[in-house]
PDB file of N, CA and C in Angstrom:
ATOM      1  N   UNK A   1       0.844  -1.163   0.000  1.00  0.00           N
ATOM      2  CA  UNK A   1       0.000   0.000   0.000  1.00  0.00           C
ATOM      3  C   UNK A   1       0.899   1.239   0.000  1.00  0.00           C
ATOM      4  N   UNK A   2       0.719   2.255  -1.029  1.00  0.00           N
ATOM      5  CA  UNK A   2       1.560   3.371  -0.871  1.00  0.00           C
ATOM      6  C   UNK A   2       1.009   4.244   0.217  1.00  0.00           C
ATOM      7  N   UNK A   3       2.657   5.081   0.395  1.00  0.00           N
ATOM      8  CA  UNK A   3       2.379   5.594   1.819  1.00  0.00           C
ATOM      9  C   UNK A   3       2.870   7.233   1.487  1.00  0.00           C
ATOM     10  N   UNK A   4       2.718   8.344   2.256  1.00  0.00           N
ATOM     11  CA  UNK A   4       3.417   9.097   1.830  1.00  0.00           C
ATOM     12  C   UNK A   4       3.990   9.453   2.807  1.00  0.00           C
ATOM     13  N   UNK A   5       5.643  10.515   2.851  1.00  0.00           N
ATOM     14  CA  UNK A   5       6.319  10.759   3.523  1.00  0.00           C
ATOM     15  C   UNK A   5       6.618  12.132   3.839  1.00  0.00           C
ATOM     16  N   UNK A   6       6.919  13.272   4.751  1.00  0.00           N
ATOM     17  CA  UNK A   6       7.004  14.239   4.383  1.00  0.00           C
ATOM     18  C   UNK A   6       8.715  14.192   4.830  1.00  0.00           C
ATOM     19  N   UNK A   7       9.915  15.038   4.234  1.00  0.00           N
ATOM     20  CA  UNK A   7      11.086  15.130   3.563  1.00  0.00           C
ATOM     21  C   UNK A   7      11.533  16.881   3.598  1.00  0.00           C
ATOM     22  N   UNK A   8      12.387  17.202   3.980  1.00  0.00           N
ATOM     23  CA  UNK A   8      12.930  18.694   4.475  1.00  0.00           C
ATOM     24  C   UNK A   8      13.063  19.020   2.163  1.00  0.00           C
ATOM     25  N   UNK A   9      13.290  20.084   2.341  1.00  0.00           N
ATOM     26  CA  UNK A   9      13.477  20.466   1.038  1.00  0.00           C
ATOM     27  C   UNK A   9      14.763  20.254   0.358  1.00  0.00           C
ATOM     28  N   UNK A  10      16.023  20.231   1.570  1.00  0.00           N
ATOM     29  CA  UNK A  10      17.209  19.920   1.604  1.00  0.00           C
ATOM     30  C   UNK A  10      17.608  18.051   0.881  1.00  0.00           C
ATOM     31  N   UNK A  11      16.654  17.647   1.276  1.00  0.00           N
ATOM     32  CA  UNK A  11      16.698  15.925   1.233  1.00  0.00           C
ATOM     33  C   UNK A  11      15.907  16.109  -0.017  1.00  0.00           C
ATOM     34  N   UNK A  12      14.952  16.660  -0.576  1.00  0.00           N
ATOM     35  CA  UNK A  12      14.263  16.619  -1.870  1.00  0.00           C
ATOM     36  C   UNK A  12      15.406  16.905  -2.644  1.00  0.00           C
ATOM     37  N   UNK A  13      16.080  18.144  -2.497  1.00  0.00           N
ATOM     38  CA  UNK A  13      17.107  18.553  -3.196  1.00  0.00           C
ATOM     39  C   UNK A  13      18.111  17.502  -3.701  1.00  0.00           C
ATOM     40  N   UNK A  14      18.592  16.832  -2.356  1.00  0.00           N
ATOM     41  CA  UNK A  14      19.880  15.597  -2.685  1.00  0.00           C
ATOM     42  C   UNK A  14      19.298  14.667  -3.166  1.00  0.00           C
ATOM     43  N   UNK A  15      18.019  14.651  -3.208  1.00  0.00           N
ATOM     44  CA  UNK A  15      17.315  13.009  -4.008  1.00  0.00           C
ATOM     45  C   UNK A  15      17.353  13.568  -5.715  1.00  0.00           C
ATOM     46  N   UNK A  16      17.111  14.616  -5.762  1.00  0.00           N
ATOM     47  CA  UNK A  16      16.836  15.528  -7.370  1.00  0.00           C
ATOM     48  C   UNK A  16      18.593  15.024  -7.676  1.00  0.00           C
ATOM     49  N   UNK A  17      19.062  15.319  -6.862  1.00  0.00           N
ATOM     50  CA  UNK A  17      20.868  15.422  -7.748  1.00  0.00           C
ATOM     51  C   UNK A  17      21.174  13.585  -8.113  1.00  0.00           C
ATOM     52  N   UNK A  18      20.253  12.879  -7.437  1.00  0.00           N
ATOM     53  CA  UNK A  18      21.236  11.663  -7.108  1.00  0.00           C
ATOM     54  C   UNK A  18      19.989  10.904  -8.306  1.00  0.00           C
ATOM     55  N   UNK A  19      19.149  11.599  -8.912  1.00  0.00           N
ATOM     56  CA  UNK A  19      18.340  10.881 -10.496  1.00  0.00           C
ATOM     57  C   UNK A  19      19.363  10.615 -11.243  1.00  0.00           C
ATOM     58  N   UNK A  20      19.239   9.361 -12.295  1.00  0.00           N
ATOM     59  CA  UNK A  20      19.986   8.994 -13.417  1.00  0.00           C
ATOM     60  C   UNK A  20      18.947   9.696 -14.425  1.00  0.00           C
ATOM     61  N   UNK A  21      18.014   9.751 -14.389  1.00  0.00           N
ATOM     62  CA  UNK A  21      17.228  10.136 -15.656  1.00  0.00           C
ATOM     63  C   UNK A  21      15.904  11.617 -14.780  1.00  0.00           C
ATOM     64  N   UNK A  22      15.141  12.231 -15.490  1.00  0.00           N
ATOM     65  CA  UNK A  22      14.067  12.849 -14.721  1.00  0.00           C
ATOM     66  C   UNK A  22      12.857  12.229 -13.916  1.00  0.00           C
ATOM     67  N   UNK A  23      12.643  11.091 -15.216  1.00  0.00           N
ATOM     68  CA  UNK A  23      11.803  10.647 -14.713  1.00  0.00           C
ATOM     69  C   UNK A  23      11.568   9.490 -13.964  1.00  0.00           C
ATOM     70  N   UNK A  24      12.800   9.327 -13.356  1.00  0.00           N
ATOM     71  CA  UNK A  24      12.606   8.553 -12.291  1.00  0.00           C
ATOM     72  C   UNK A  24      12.470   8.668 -10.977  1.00  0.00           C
ATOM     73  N   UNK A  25      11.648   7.981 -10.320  1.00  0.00           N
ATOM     74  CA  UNK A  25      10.918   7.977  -9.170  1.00  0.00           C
ATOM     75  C   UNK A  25      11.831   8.366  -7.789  1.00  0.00           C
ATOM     76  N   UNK A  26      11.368   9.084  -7.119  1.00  0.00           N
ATOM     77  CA  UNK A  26      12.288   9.209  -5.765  1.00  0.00           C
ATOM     78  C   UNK A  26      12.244   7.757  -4.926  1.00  0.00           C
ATOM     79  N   UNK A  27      11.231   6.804  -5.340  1.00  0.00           N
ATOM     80  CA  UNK A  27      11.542   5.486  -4.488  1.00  0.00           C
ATOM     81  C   UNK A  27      12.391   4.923  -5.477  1.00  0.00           C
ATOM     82  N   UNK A  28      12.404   5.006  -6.592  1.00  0.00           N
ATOM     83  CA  UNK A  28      13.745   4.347  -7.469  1.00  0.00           C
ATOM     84  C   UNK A  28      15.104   4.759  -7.117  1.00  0.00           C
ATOM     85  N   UNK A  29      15.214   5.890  -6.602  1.00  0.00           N
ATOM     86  CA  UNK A  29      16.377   6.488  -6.068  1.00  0.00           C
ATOM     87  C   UNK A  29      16.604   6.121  -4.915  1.00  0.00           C
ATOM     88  N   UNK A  30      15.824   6.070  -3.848  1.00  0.00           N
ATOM     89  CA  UNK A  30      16.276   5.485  -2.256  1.00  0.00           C
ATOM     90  C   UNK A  30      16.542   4.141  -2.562  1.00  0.00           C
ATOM     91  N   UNK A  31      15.617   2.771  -3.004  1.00  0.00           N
ATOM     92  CA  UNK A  31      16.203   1.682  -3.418  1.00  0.00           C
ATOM     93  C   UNK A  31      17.293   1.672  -4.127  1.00  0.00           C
ATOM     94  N   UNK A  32      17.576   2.498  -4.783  1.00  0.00           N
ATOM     95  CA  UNK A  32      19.380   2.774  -5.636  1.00  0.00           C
ATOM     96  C   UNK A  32      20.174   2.805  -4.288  1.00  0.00           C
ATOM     97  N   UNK A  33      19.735   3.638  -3.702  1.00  0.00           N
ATOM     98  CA  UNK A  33      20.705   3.833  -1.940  1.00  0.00           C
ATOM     99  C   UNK A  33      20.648   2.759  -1.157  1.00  0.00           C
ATOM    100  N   UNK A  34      19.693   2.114  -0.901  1.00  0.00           N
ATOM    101  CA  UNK A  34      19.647   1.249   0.079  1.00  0.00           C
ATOM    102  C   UNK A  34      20.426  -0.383  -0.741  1.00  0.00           C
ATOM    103  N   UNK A  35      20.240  -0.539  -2.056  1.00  0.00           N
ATOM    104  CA  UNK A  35      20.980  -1.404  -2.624  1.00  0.00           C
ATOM    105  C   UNK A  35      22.814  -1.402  -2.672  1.00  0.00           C
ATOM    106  N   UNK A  36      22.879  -0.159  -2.490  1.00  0.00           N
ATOM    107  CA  UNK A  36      23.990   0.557  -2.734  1.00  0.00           C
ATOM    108  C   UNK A  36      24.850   0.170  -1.191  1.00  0.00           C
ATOM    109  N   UNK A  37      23.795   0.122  -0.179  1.00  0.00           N
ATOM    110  CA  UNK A  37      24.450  -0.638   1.149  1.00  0.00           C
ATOM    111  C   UNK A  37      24.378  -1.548   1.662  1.00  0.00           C
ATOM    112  N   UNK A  38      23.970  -2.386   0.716  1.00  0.00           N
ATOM    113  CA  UNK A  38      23.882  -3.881   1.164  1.00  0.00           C
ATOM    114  C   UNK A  38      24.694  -5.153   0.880  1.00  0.00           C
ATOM    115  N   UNK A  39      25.224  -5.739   1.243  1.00  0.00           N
ATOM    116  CA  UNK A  39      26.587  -6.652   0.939  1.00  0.00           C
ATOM    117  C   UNK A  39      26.033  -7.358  -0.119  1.00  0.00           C
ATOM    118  N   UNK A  40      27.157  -7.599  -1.226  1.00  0.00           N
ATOM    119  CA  UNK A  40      27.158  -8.436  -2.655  1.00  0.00           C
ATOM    120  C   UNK A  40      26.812 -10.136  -2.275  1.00  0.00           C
ATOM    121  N   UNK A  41      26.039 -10.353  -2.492  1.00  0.00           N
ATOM    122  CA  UNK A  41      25.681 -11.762  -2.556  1.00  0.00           C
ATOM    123  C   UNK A  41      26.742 -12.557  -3.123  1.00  0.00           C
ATOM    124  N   UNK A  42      26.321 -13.696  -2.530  1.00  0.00           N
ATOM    125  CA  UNK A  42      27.797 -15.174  -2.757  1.00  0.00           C
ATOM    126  C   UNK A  42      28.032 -15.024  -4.630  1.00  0.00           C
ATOM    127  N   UNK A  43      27.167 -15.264  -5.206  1.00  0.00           N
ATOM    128  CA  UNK A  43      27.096 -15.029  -6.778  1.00  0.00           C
ATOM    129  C   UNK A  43      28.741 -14.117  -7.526  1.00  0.00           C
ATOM    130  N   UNK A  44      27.585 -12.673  -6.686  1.00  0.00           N
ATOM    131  CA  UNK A  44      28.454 -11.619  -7.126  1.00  0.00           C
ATOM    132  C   UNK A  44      29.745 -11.590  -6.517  1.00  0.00           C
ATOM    133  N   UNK A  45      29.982 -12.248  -5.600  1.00  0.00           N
ATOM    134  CA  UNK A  45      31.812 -12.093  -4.575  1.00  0.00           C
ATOM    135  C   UNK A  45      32.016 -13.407  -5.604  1.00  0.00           C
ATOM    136  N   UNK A  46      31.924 -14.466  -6.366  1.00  0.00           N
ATOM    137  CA  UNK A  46      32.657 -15.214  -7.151  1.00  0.00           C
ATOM    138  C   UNK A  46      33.191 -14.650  -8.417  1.00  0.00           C
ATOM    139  N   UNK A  47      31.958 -14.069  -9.078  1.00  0.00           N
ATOM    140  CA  UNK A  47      32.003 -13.425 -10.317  1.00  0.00           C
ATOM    141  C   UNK A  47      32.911 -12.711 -10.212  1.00  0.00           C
ATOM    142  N   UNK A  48      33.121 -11.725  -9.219  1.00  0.00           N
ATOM    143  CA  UNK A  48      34.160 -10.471  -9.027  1.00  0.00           C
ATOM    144  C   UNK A  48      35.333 -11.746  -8.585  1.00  0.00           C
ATOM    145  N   UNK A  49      35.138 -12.137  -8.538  1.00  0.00           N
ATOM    146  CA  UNK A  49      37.019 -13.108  -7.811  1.00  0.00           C
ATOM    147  C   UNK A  49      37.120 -13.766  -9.207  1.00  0.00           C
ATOM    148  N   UNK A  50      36.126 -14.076 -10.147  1.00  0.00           N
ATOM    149  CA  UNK A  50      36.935 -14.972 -11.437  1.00  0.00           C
ATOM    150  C   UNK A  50      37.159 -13.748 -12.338  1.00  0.00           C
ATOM    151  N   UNK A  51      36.429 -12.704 -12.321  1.00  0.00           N
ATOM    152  CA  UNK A  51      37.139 -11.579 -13.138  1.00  0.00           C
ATOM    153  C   UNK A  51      38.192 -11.636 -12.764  1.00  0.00           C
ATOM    154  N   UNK A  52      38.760 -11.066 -11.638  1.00  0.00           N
ATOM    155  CA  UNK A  52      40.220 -10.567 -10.971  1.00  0.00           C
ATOM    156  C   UNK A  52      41.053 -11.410 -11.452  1.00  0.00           C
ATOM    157  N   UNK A  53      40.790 -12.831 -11.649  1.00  0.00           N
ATOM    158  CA  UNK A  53      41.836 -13.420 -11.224  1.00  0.00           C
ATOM    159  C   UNK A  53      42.043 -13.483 -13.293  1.00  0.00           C
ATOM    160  N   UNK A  54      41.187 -13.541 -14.169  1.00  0.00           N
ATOM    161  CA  UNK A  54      40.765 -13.316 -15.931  1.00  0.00           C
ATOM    162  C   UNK A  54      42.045 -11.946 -15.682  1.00  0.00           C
ATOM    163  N   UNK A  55      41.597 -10.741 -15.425  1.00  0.00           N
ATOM    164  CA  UNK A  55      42.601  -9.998 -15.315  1.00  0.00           C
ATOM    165  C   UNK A  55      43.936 -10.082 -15.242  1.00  0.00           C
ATOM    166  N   UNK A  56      44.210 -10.978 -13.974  1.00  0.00           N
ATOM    167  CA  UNK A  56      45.660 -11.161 -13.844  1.00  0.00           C
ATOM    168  C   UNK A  56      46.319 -12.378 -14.394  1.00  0.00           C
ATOM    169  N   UNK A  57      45.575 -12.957 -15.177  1.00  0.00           N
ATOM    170  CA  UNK A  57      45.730 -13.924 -16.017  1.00  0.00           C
ATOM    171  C   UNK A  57      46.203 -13.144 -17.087  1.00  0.00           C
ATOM    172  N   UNK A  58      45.710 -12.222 -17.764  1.00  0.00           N
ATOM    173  CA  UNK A  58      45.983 -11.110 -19.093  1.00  0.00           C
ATOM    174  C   UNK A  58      45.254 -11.972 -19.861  1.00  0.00           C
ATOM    175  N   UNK A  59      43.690 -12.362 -19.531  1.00  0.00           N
ATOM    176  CA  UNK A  59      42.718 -12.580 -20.209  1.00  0.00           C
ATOM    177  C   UNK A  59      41.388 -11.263 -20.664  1.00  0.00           C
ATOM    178  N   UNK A  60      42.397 -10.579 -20.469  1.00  0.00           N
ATOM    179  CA  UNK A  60      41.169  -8.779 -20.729  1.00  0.00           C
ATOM    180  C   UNK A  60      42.222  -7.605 -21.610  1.00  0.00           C
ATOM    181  N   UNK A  61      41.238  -7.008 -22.317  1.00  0.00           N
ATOM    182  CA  UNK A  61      41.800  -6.112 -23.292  1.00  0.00           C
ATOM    183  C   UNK A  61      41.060  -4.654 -22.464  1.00  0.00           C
ATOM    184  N   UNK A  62      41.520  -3.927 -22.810  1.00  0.00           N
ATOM    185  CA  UNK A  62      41.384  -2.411 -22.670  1.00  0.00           C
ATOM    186  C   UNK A  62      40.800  -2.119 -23.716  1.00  0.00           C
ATOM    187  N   UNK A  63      39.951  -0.726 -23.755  1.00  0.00           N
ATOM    188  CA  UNK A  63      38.993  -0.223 -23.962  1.00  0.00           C
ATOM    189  C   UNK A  63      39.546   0.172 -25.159  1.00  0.00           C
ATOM    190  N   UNK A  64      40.833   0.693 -24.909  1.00  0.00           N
ATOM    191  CA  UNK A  64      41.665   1.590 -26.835  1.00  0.00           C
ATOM    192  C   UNK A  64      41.939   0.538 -27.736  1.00  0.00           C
ATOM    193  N   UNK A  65      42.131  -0.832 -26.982  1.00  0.00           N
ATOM    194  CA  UNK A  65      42.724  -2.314 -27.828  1.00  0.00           C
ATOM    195  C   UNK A  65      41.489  -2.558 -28.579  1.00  0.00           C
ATOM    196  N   UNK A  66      39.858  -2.485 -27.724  1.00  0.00           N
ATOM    197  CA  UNK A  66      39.340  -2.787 -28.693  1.00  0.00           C
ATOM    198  C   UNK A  66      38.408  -2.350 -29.638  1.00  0.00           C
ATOM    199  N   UNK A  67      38.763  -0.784 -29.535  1.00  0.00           N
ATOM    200  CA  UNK A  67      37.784   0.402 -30.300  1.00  0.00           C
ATOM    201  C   UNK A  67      39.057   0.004 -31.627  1.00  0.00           C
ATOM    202  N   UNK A  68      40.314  -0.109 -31.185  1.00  0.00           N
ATOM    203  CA  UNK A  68      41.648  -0.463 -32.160  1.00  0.00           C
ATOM    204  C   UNK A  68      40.777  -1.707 -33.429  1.00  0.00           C
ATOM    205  N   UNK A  69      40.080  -2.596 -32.465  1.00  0.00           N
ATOM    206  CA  UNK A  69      40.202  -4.102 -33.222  1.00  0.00           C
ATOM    207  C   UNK A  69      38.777  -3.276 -34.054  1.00  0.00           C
ATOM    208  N   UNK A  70      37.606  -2.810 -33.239  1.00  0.00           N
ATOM    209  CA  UNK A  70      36.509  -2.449 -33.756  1.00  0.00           C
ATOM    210  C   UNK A  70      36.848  -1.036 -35.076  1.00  0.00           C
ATOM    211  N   UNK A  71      37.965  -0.800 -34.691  1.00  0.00           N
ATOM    212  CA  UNK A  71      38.189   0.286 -35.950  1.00  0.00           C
ATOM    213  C   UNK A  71      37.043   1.504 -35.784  1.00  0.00           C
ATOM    214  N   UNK A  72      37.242   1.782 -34.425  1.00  0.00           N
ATOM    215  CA  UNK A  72      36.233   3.107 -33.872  1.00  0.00           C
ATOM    216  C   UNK A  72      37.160   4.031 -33.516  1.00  0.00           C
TER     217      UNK A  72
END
């Protein structure tokens, strides 16, 4: 059930700066925040450890290598 909240003008303000787009929702923005502090699930701490390790393998190209290969 939606609820409403009342919010200082100051906190409207920092929610306005912290939109990716206009029209997105000020609850799309606090869930952006509150996702934003919540620890990476088992998934995501593997994924990020087999990148790292693809990396230091010198299994990854850089961004100029492959605009180079794409001829951009």
């Amino acid at each position: 059930m939606p609820t409403s909240i009342q919010i200082t003008e100051d906190l409207q303000k920092e929610l306005v700066k912290r939109k990716f787009h206009n029209k997105e929702t000020y609850e799309e923005v606090i869930w952006d925040m509150i996702e934003d502090s919540q620890e990476l699930s088992d998934q995501a701490k593997k994924e990020i450890a087999l990148a790292r390790a693809e990396i230091e393998a010198g299994k990854s190209r850089t961004l100029a290598e492959v605009k180079k290969e794409l001829d951009l």
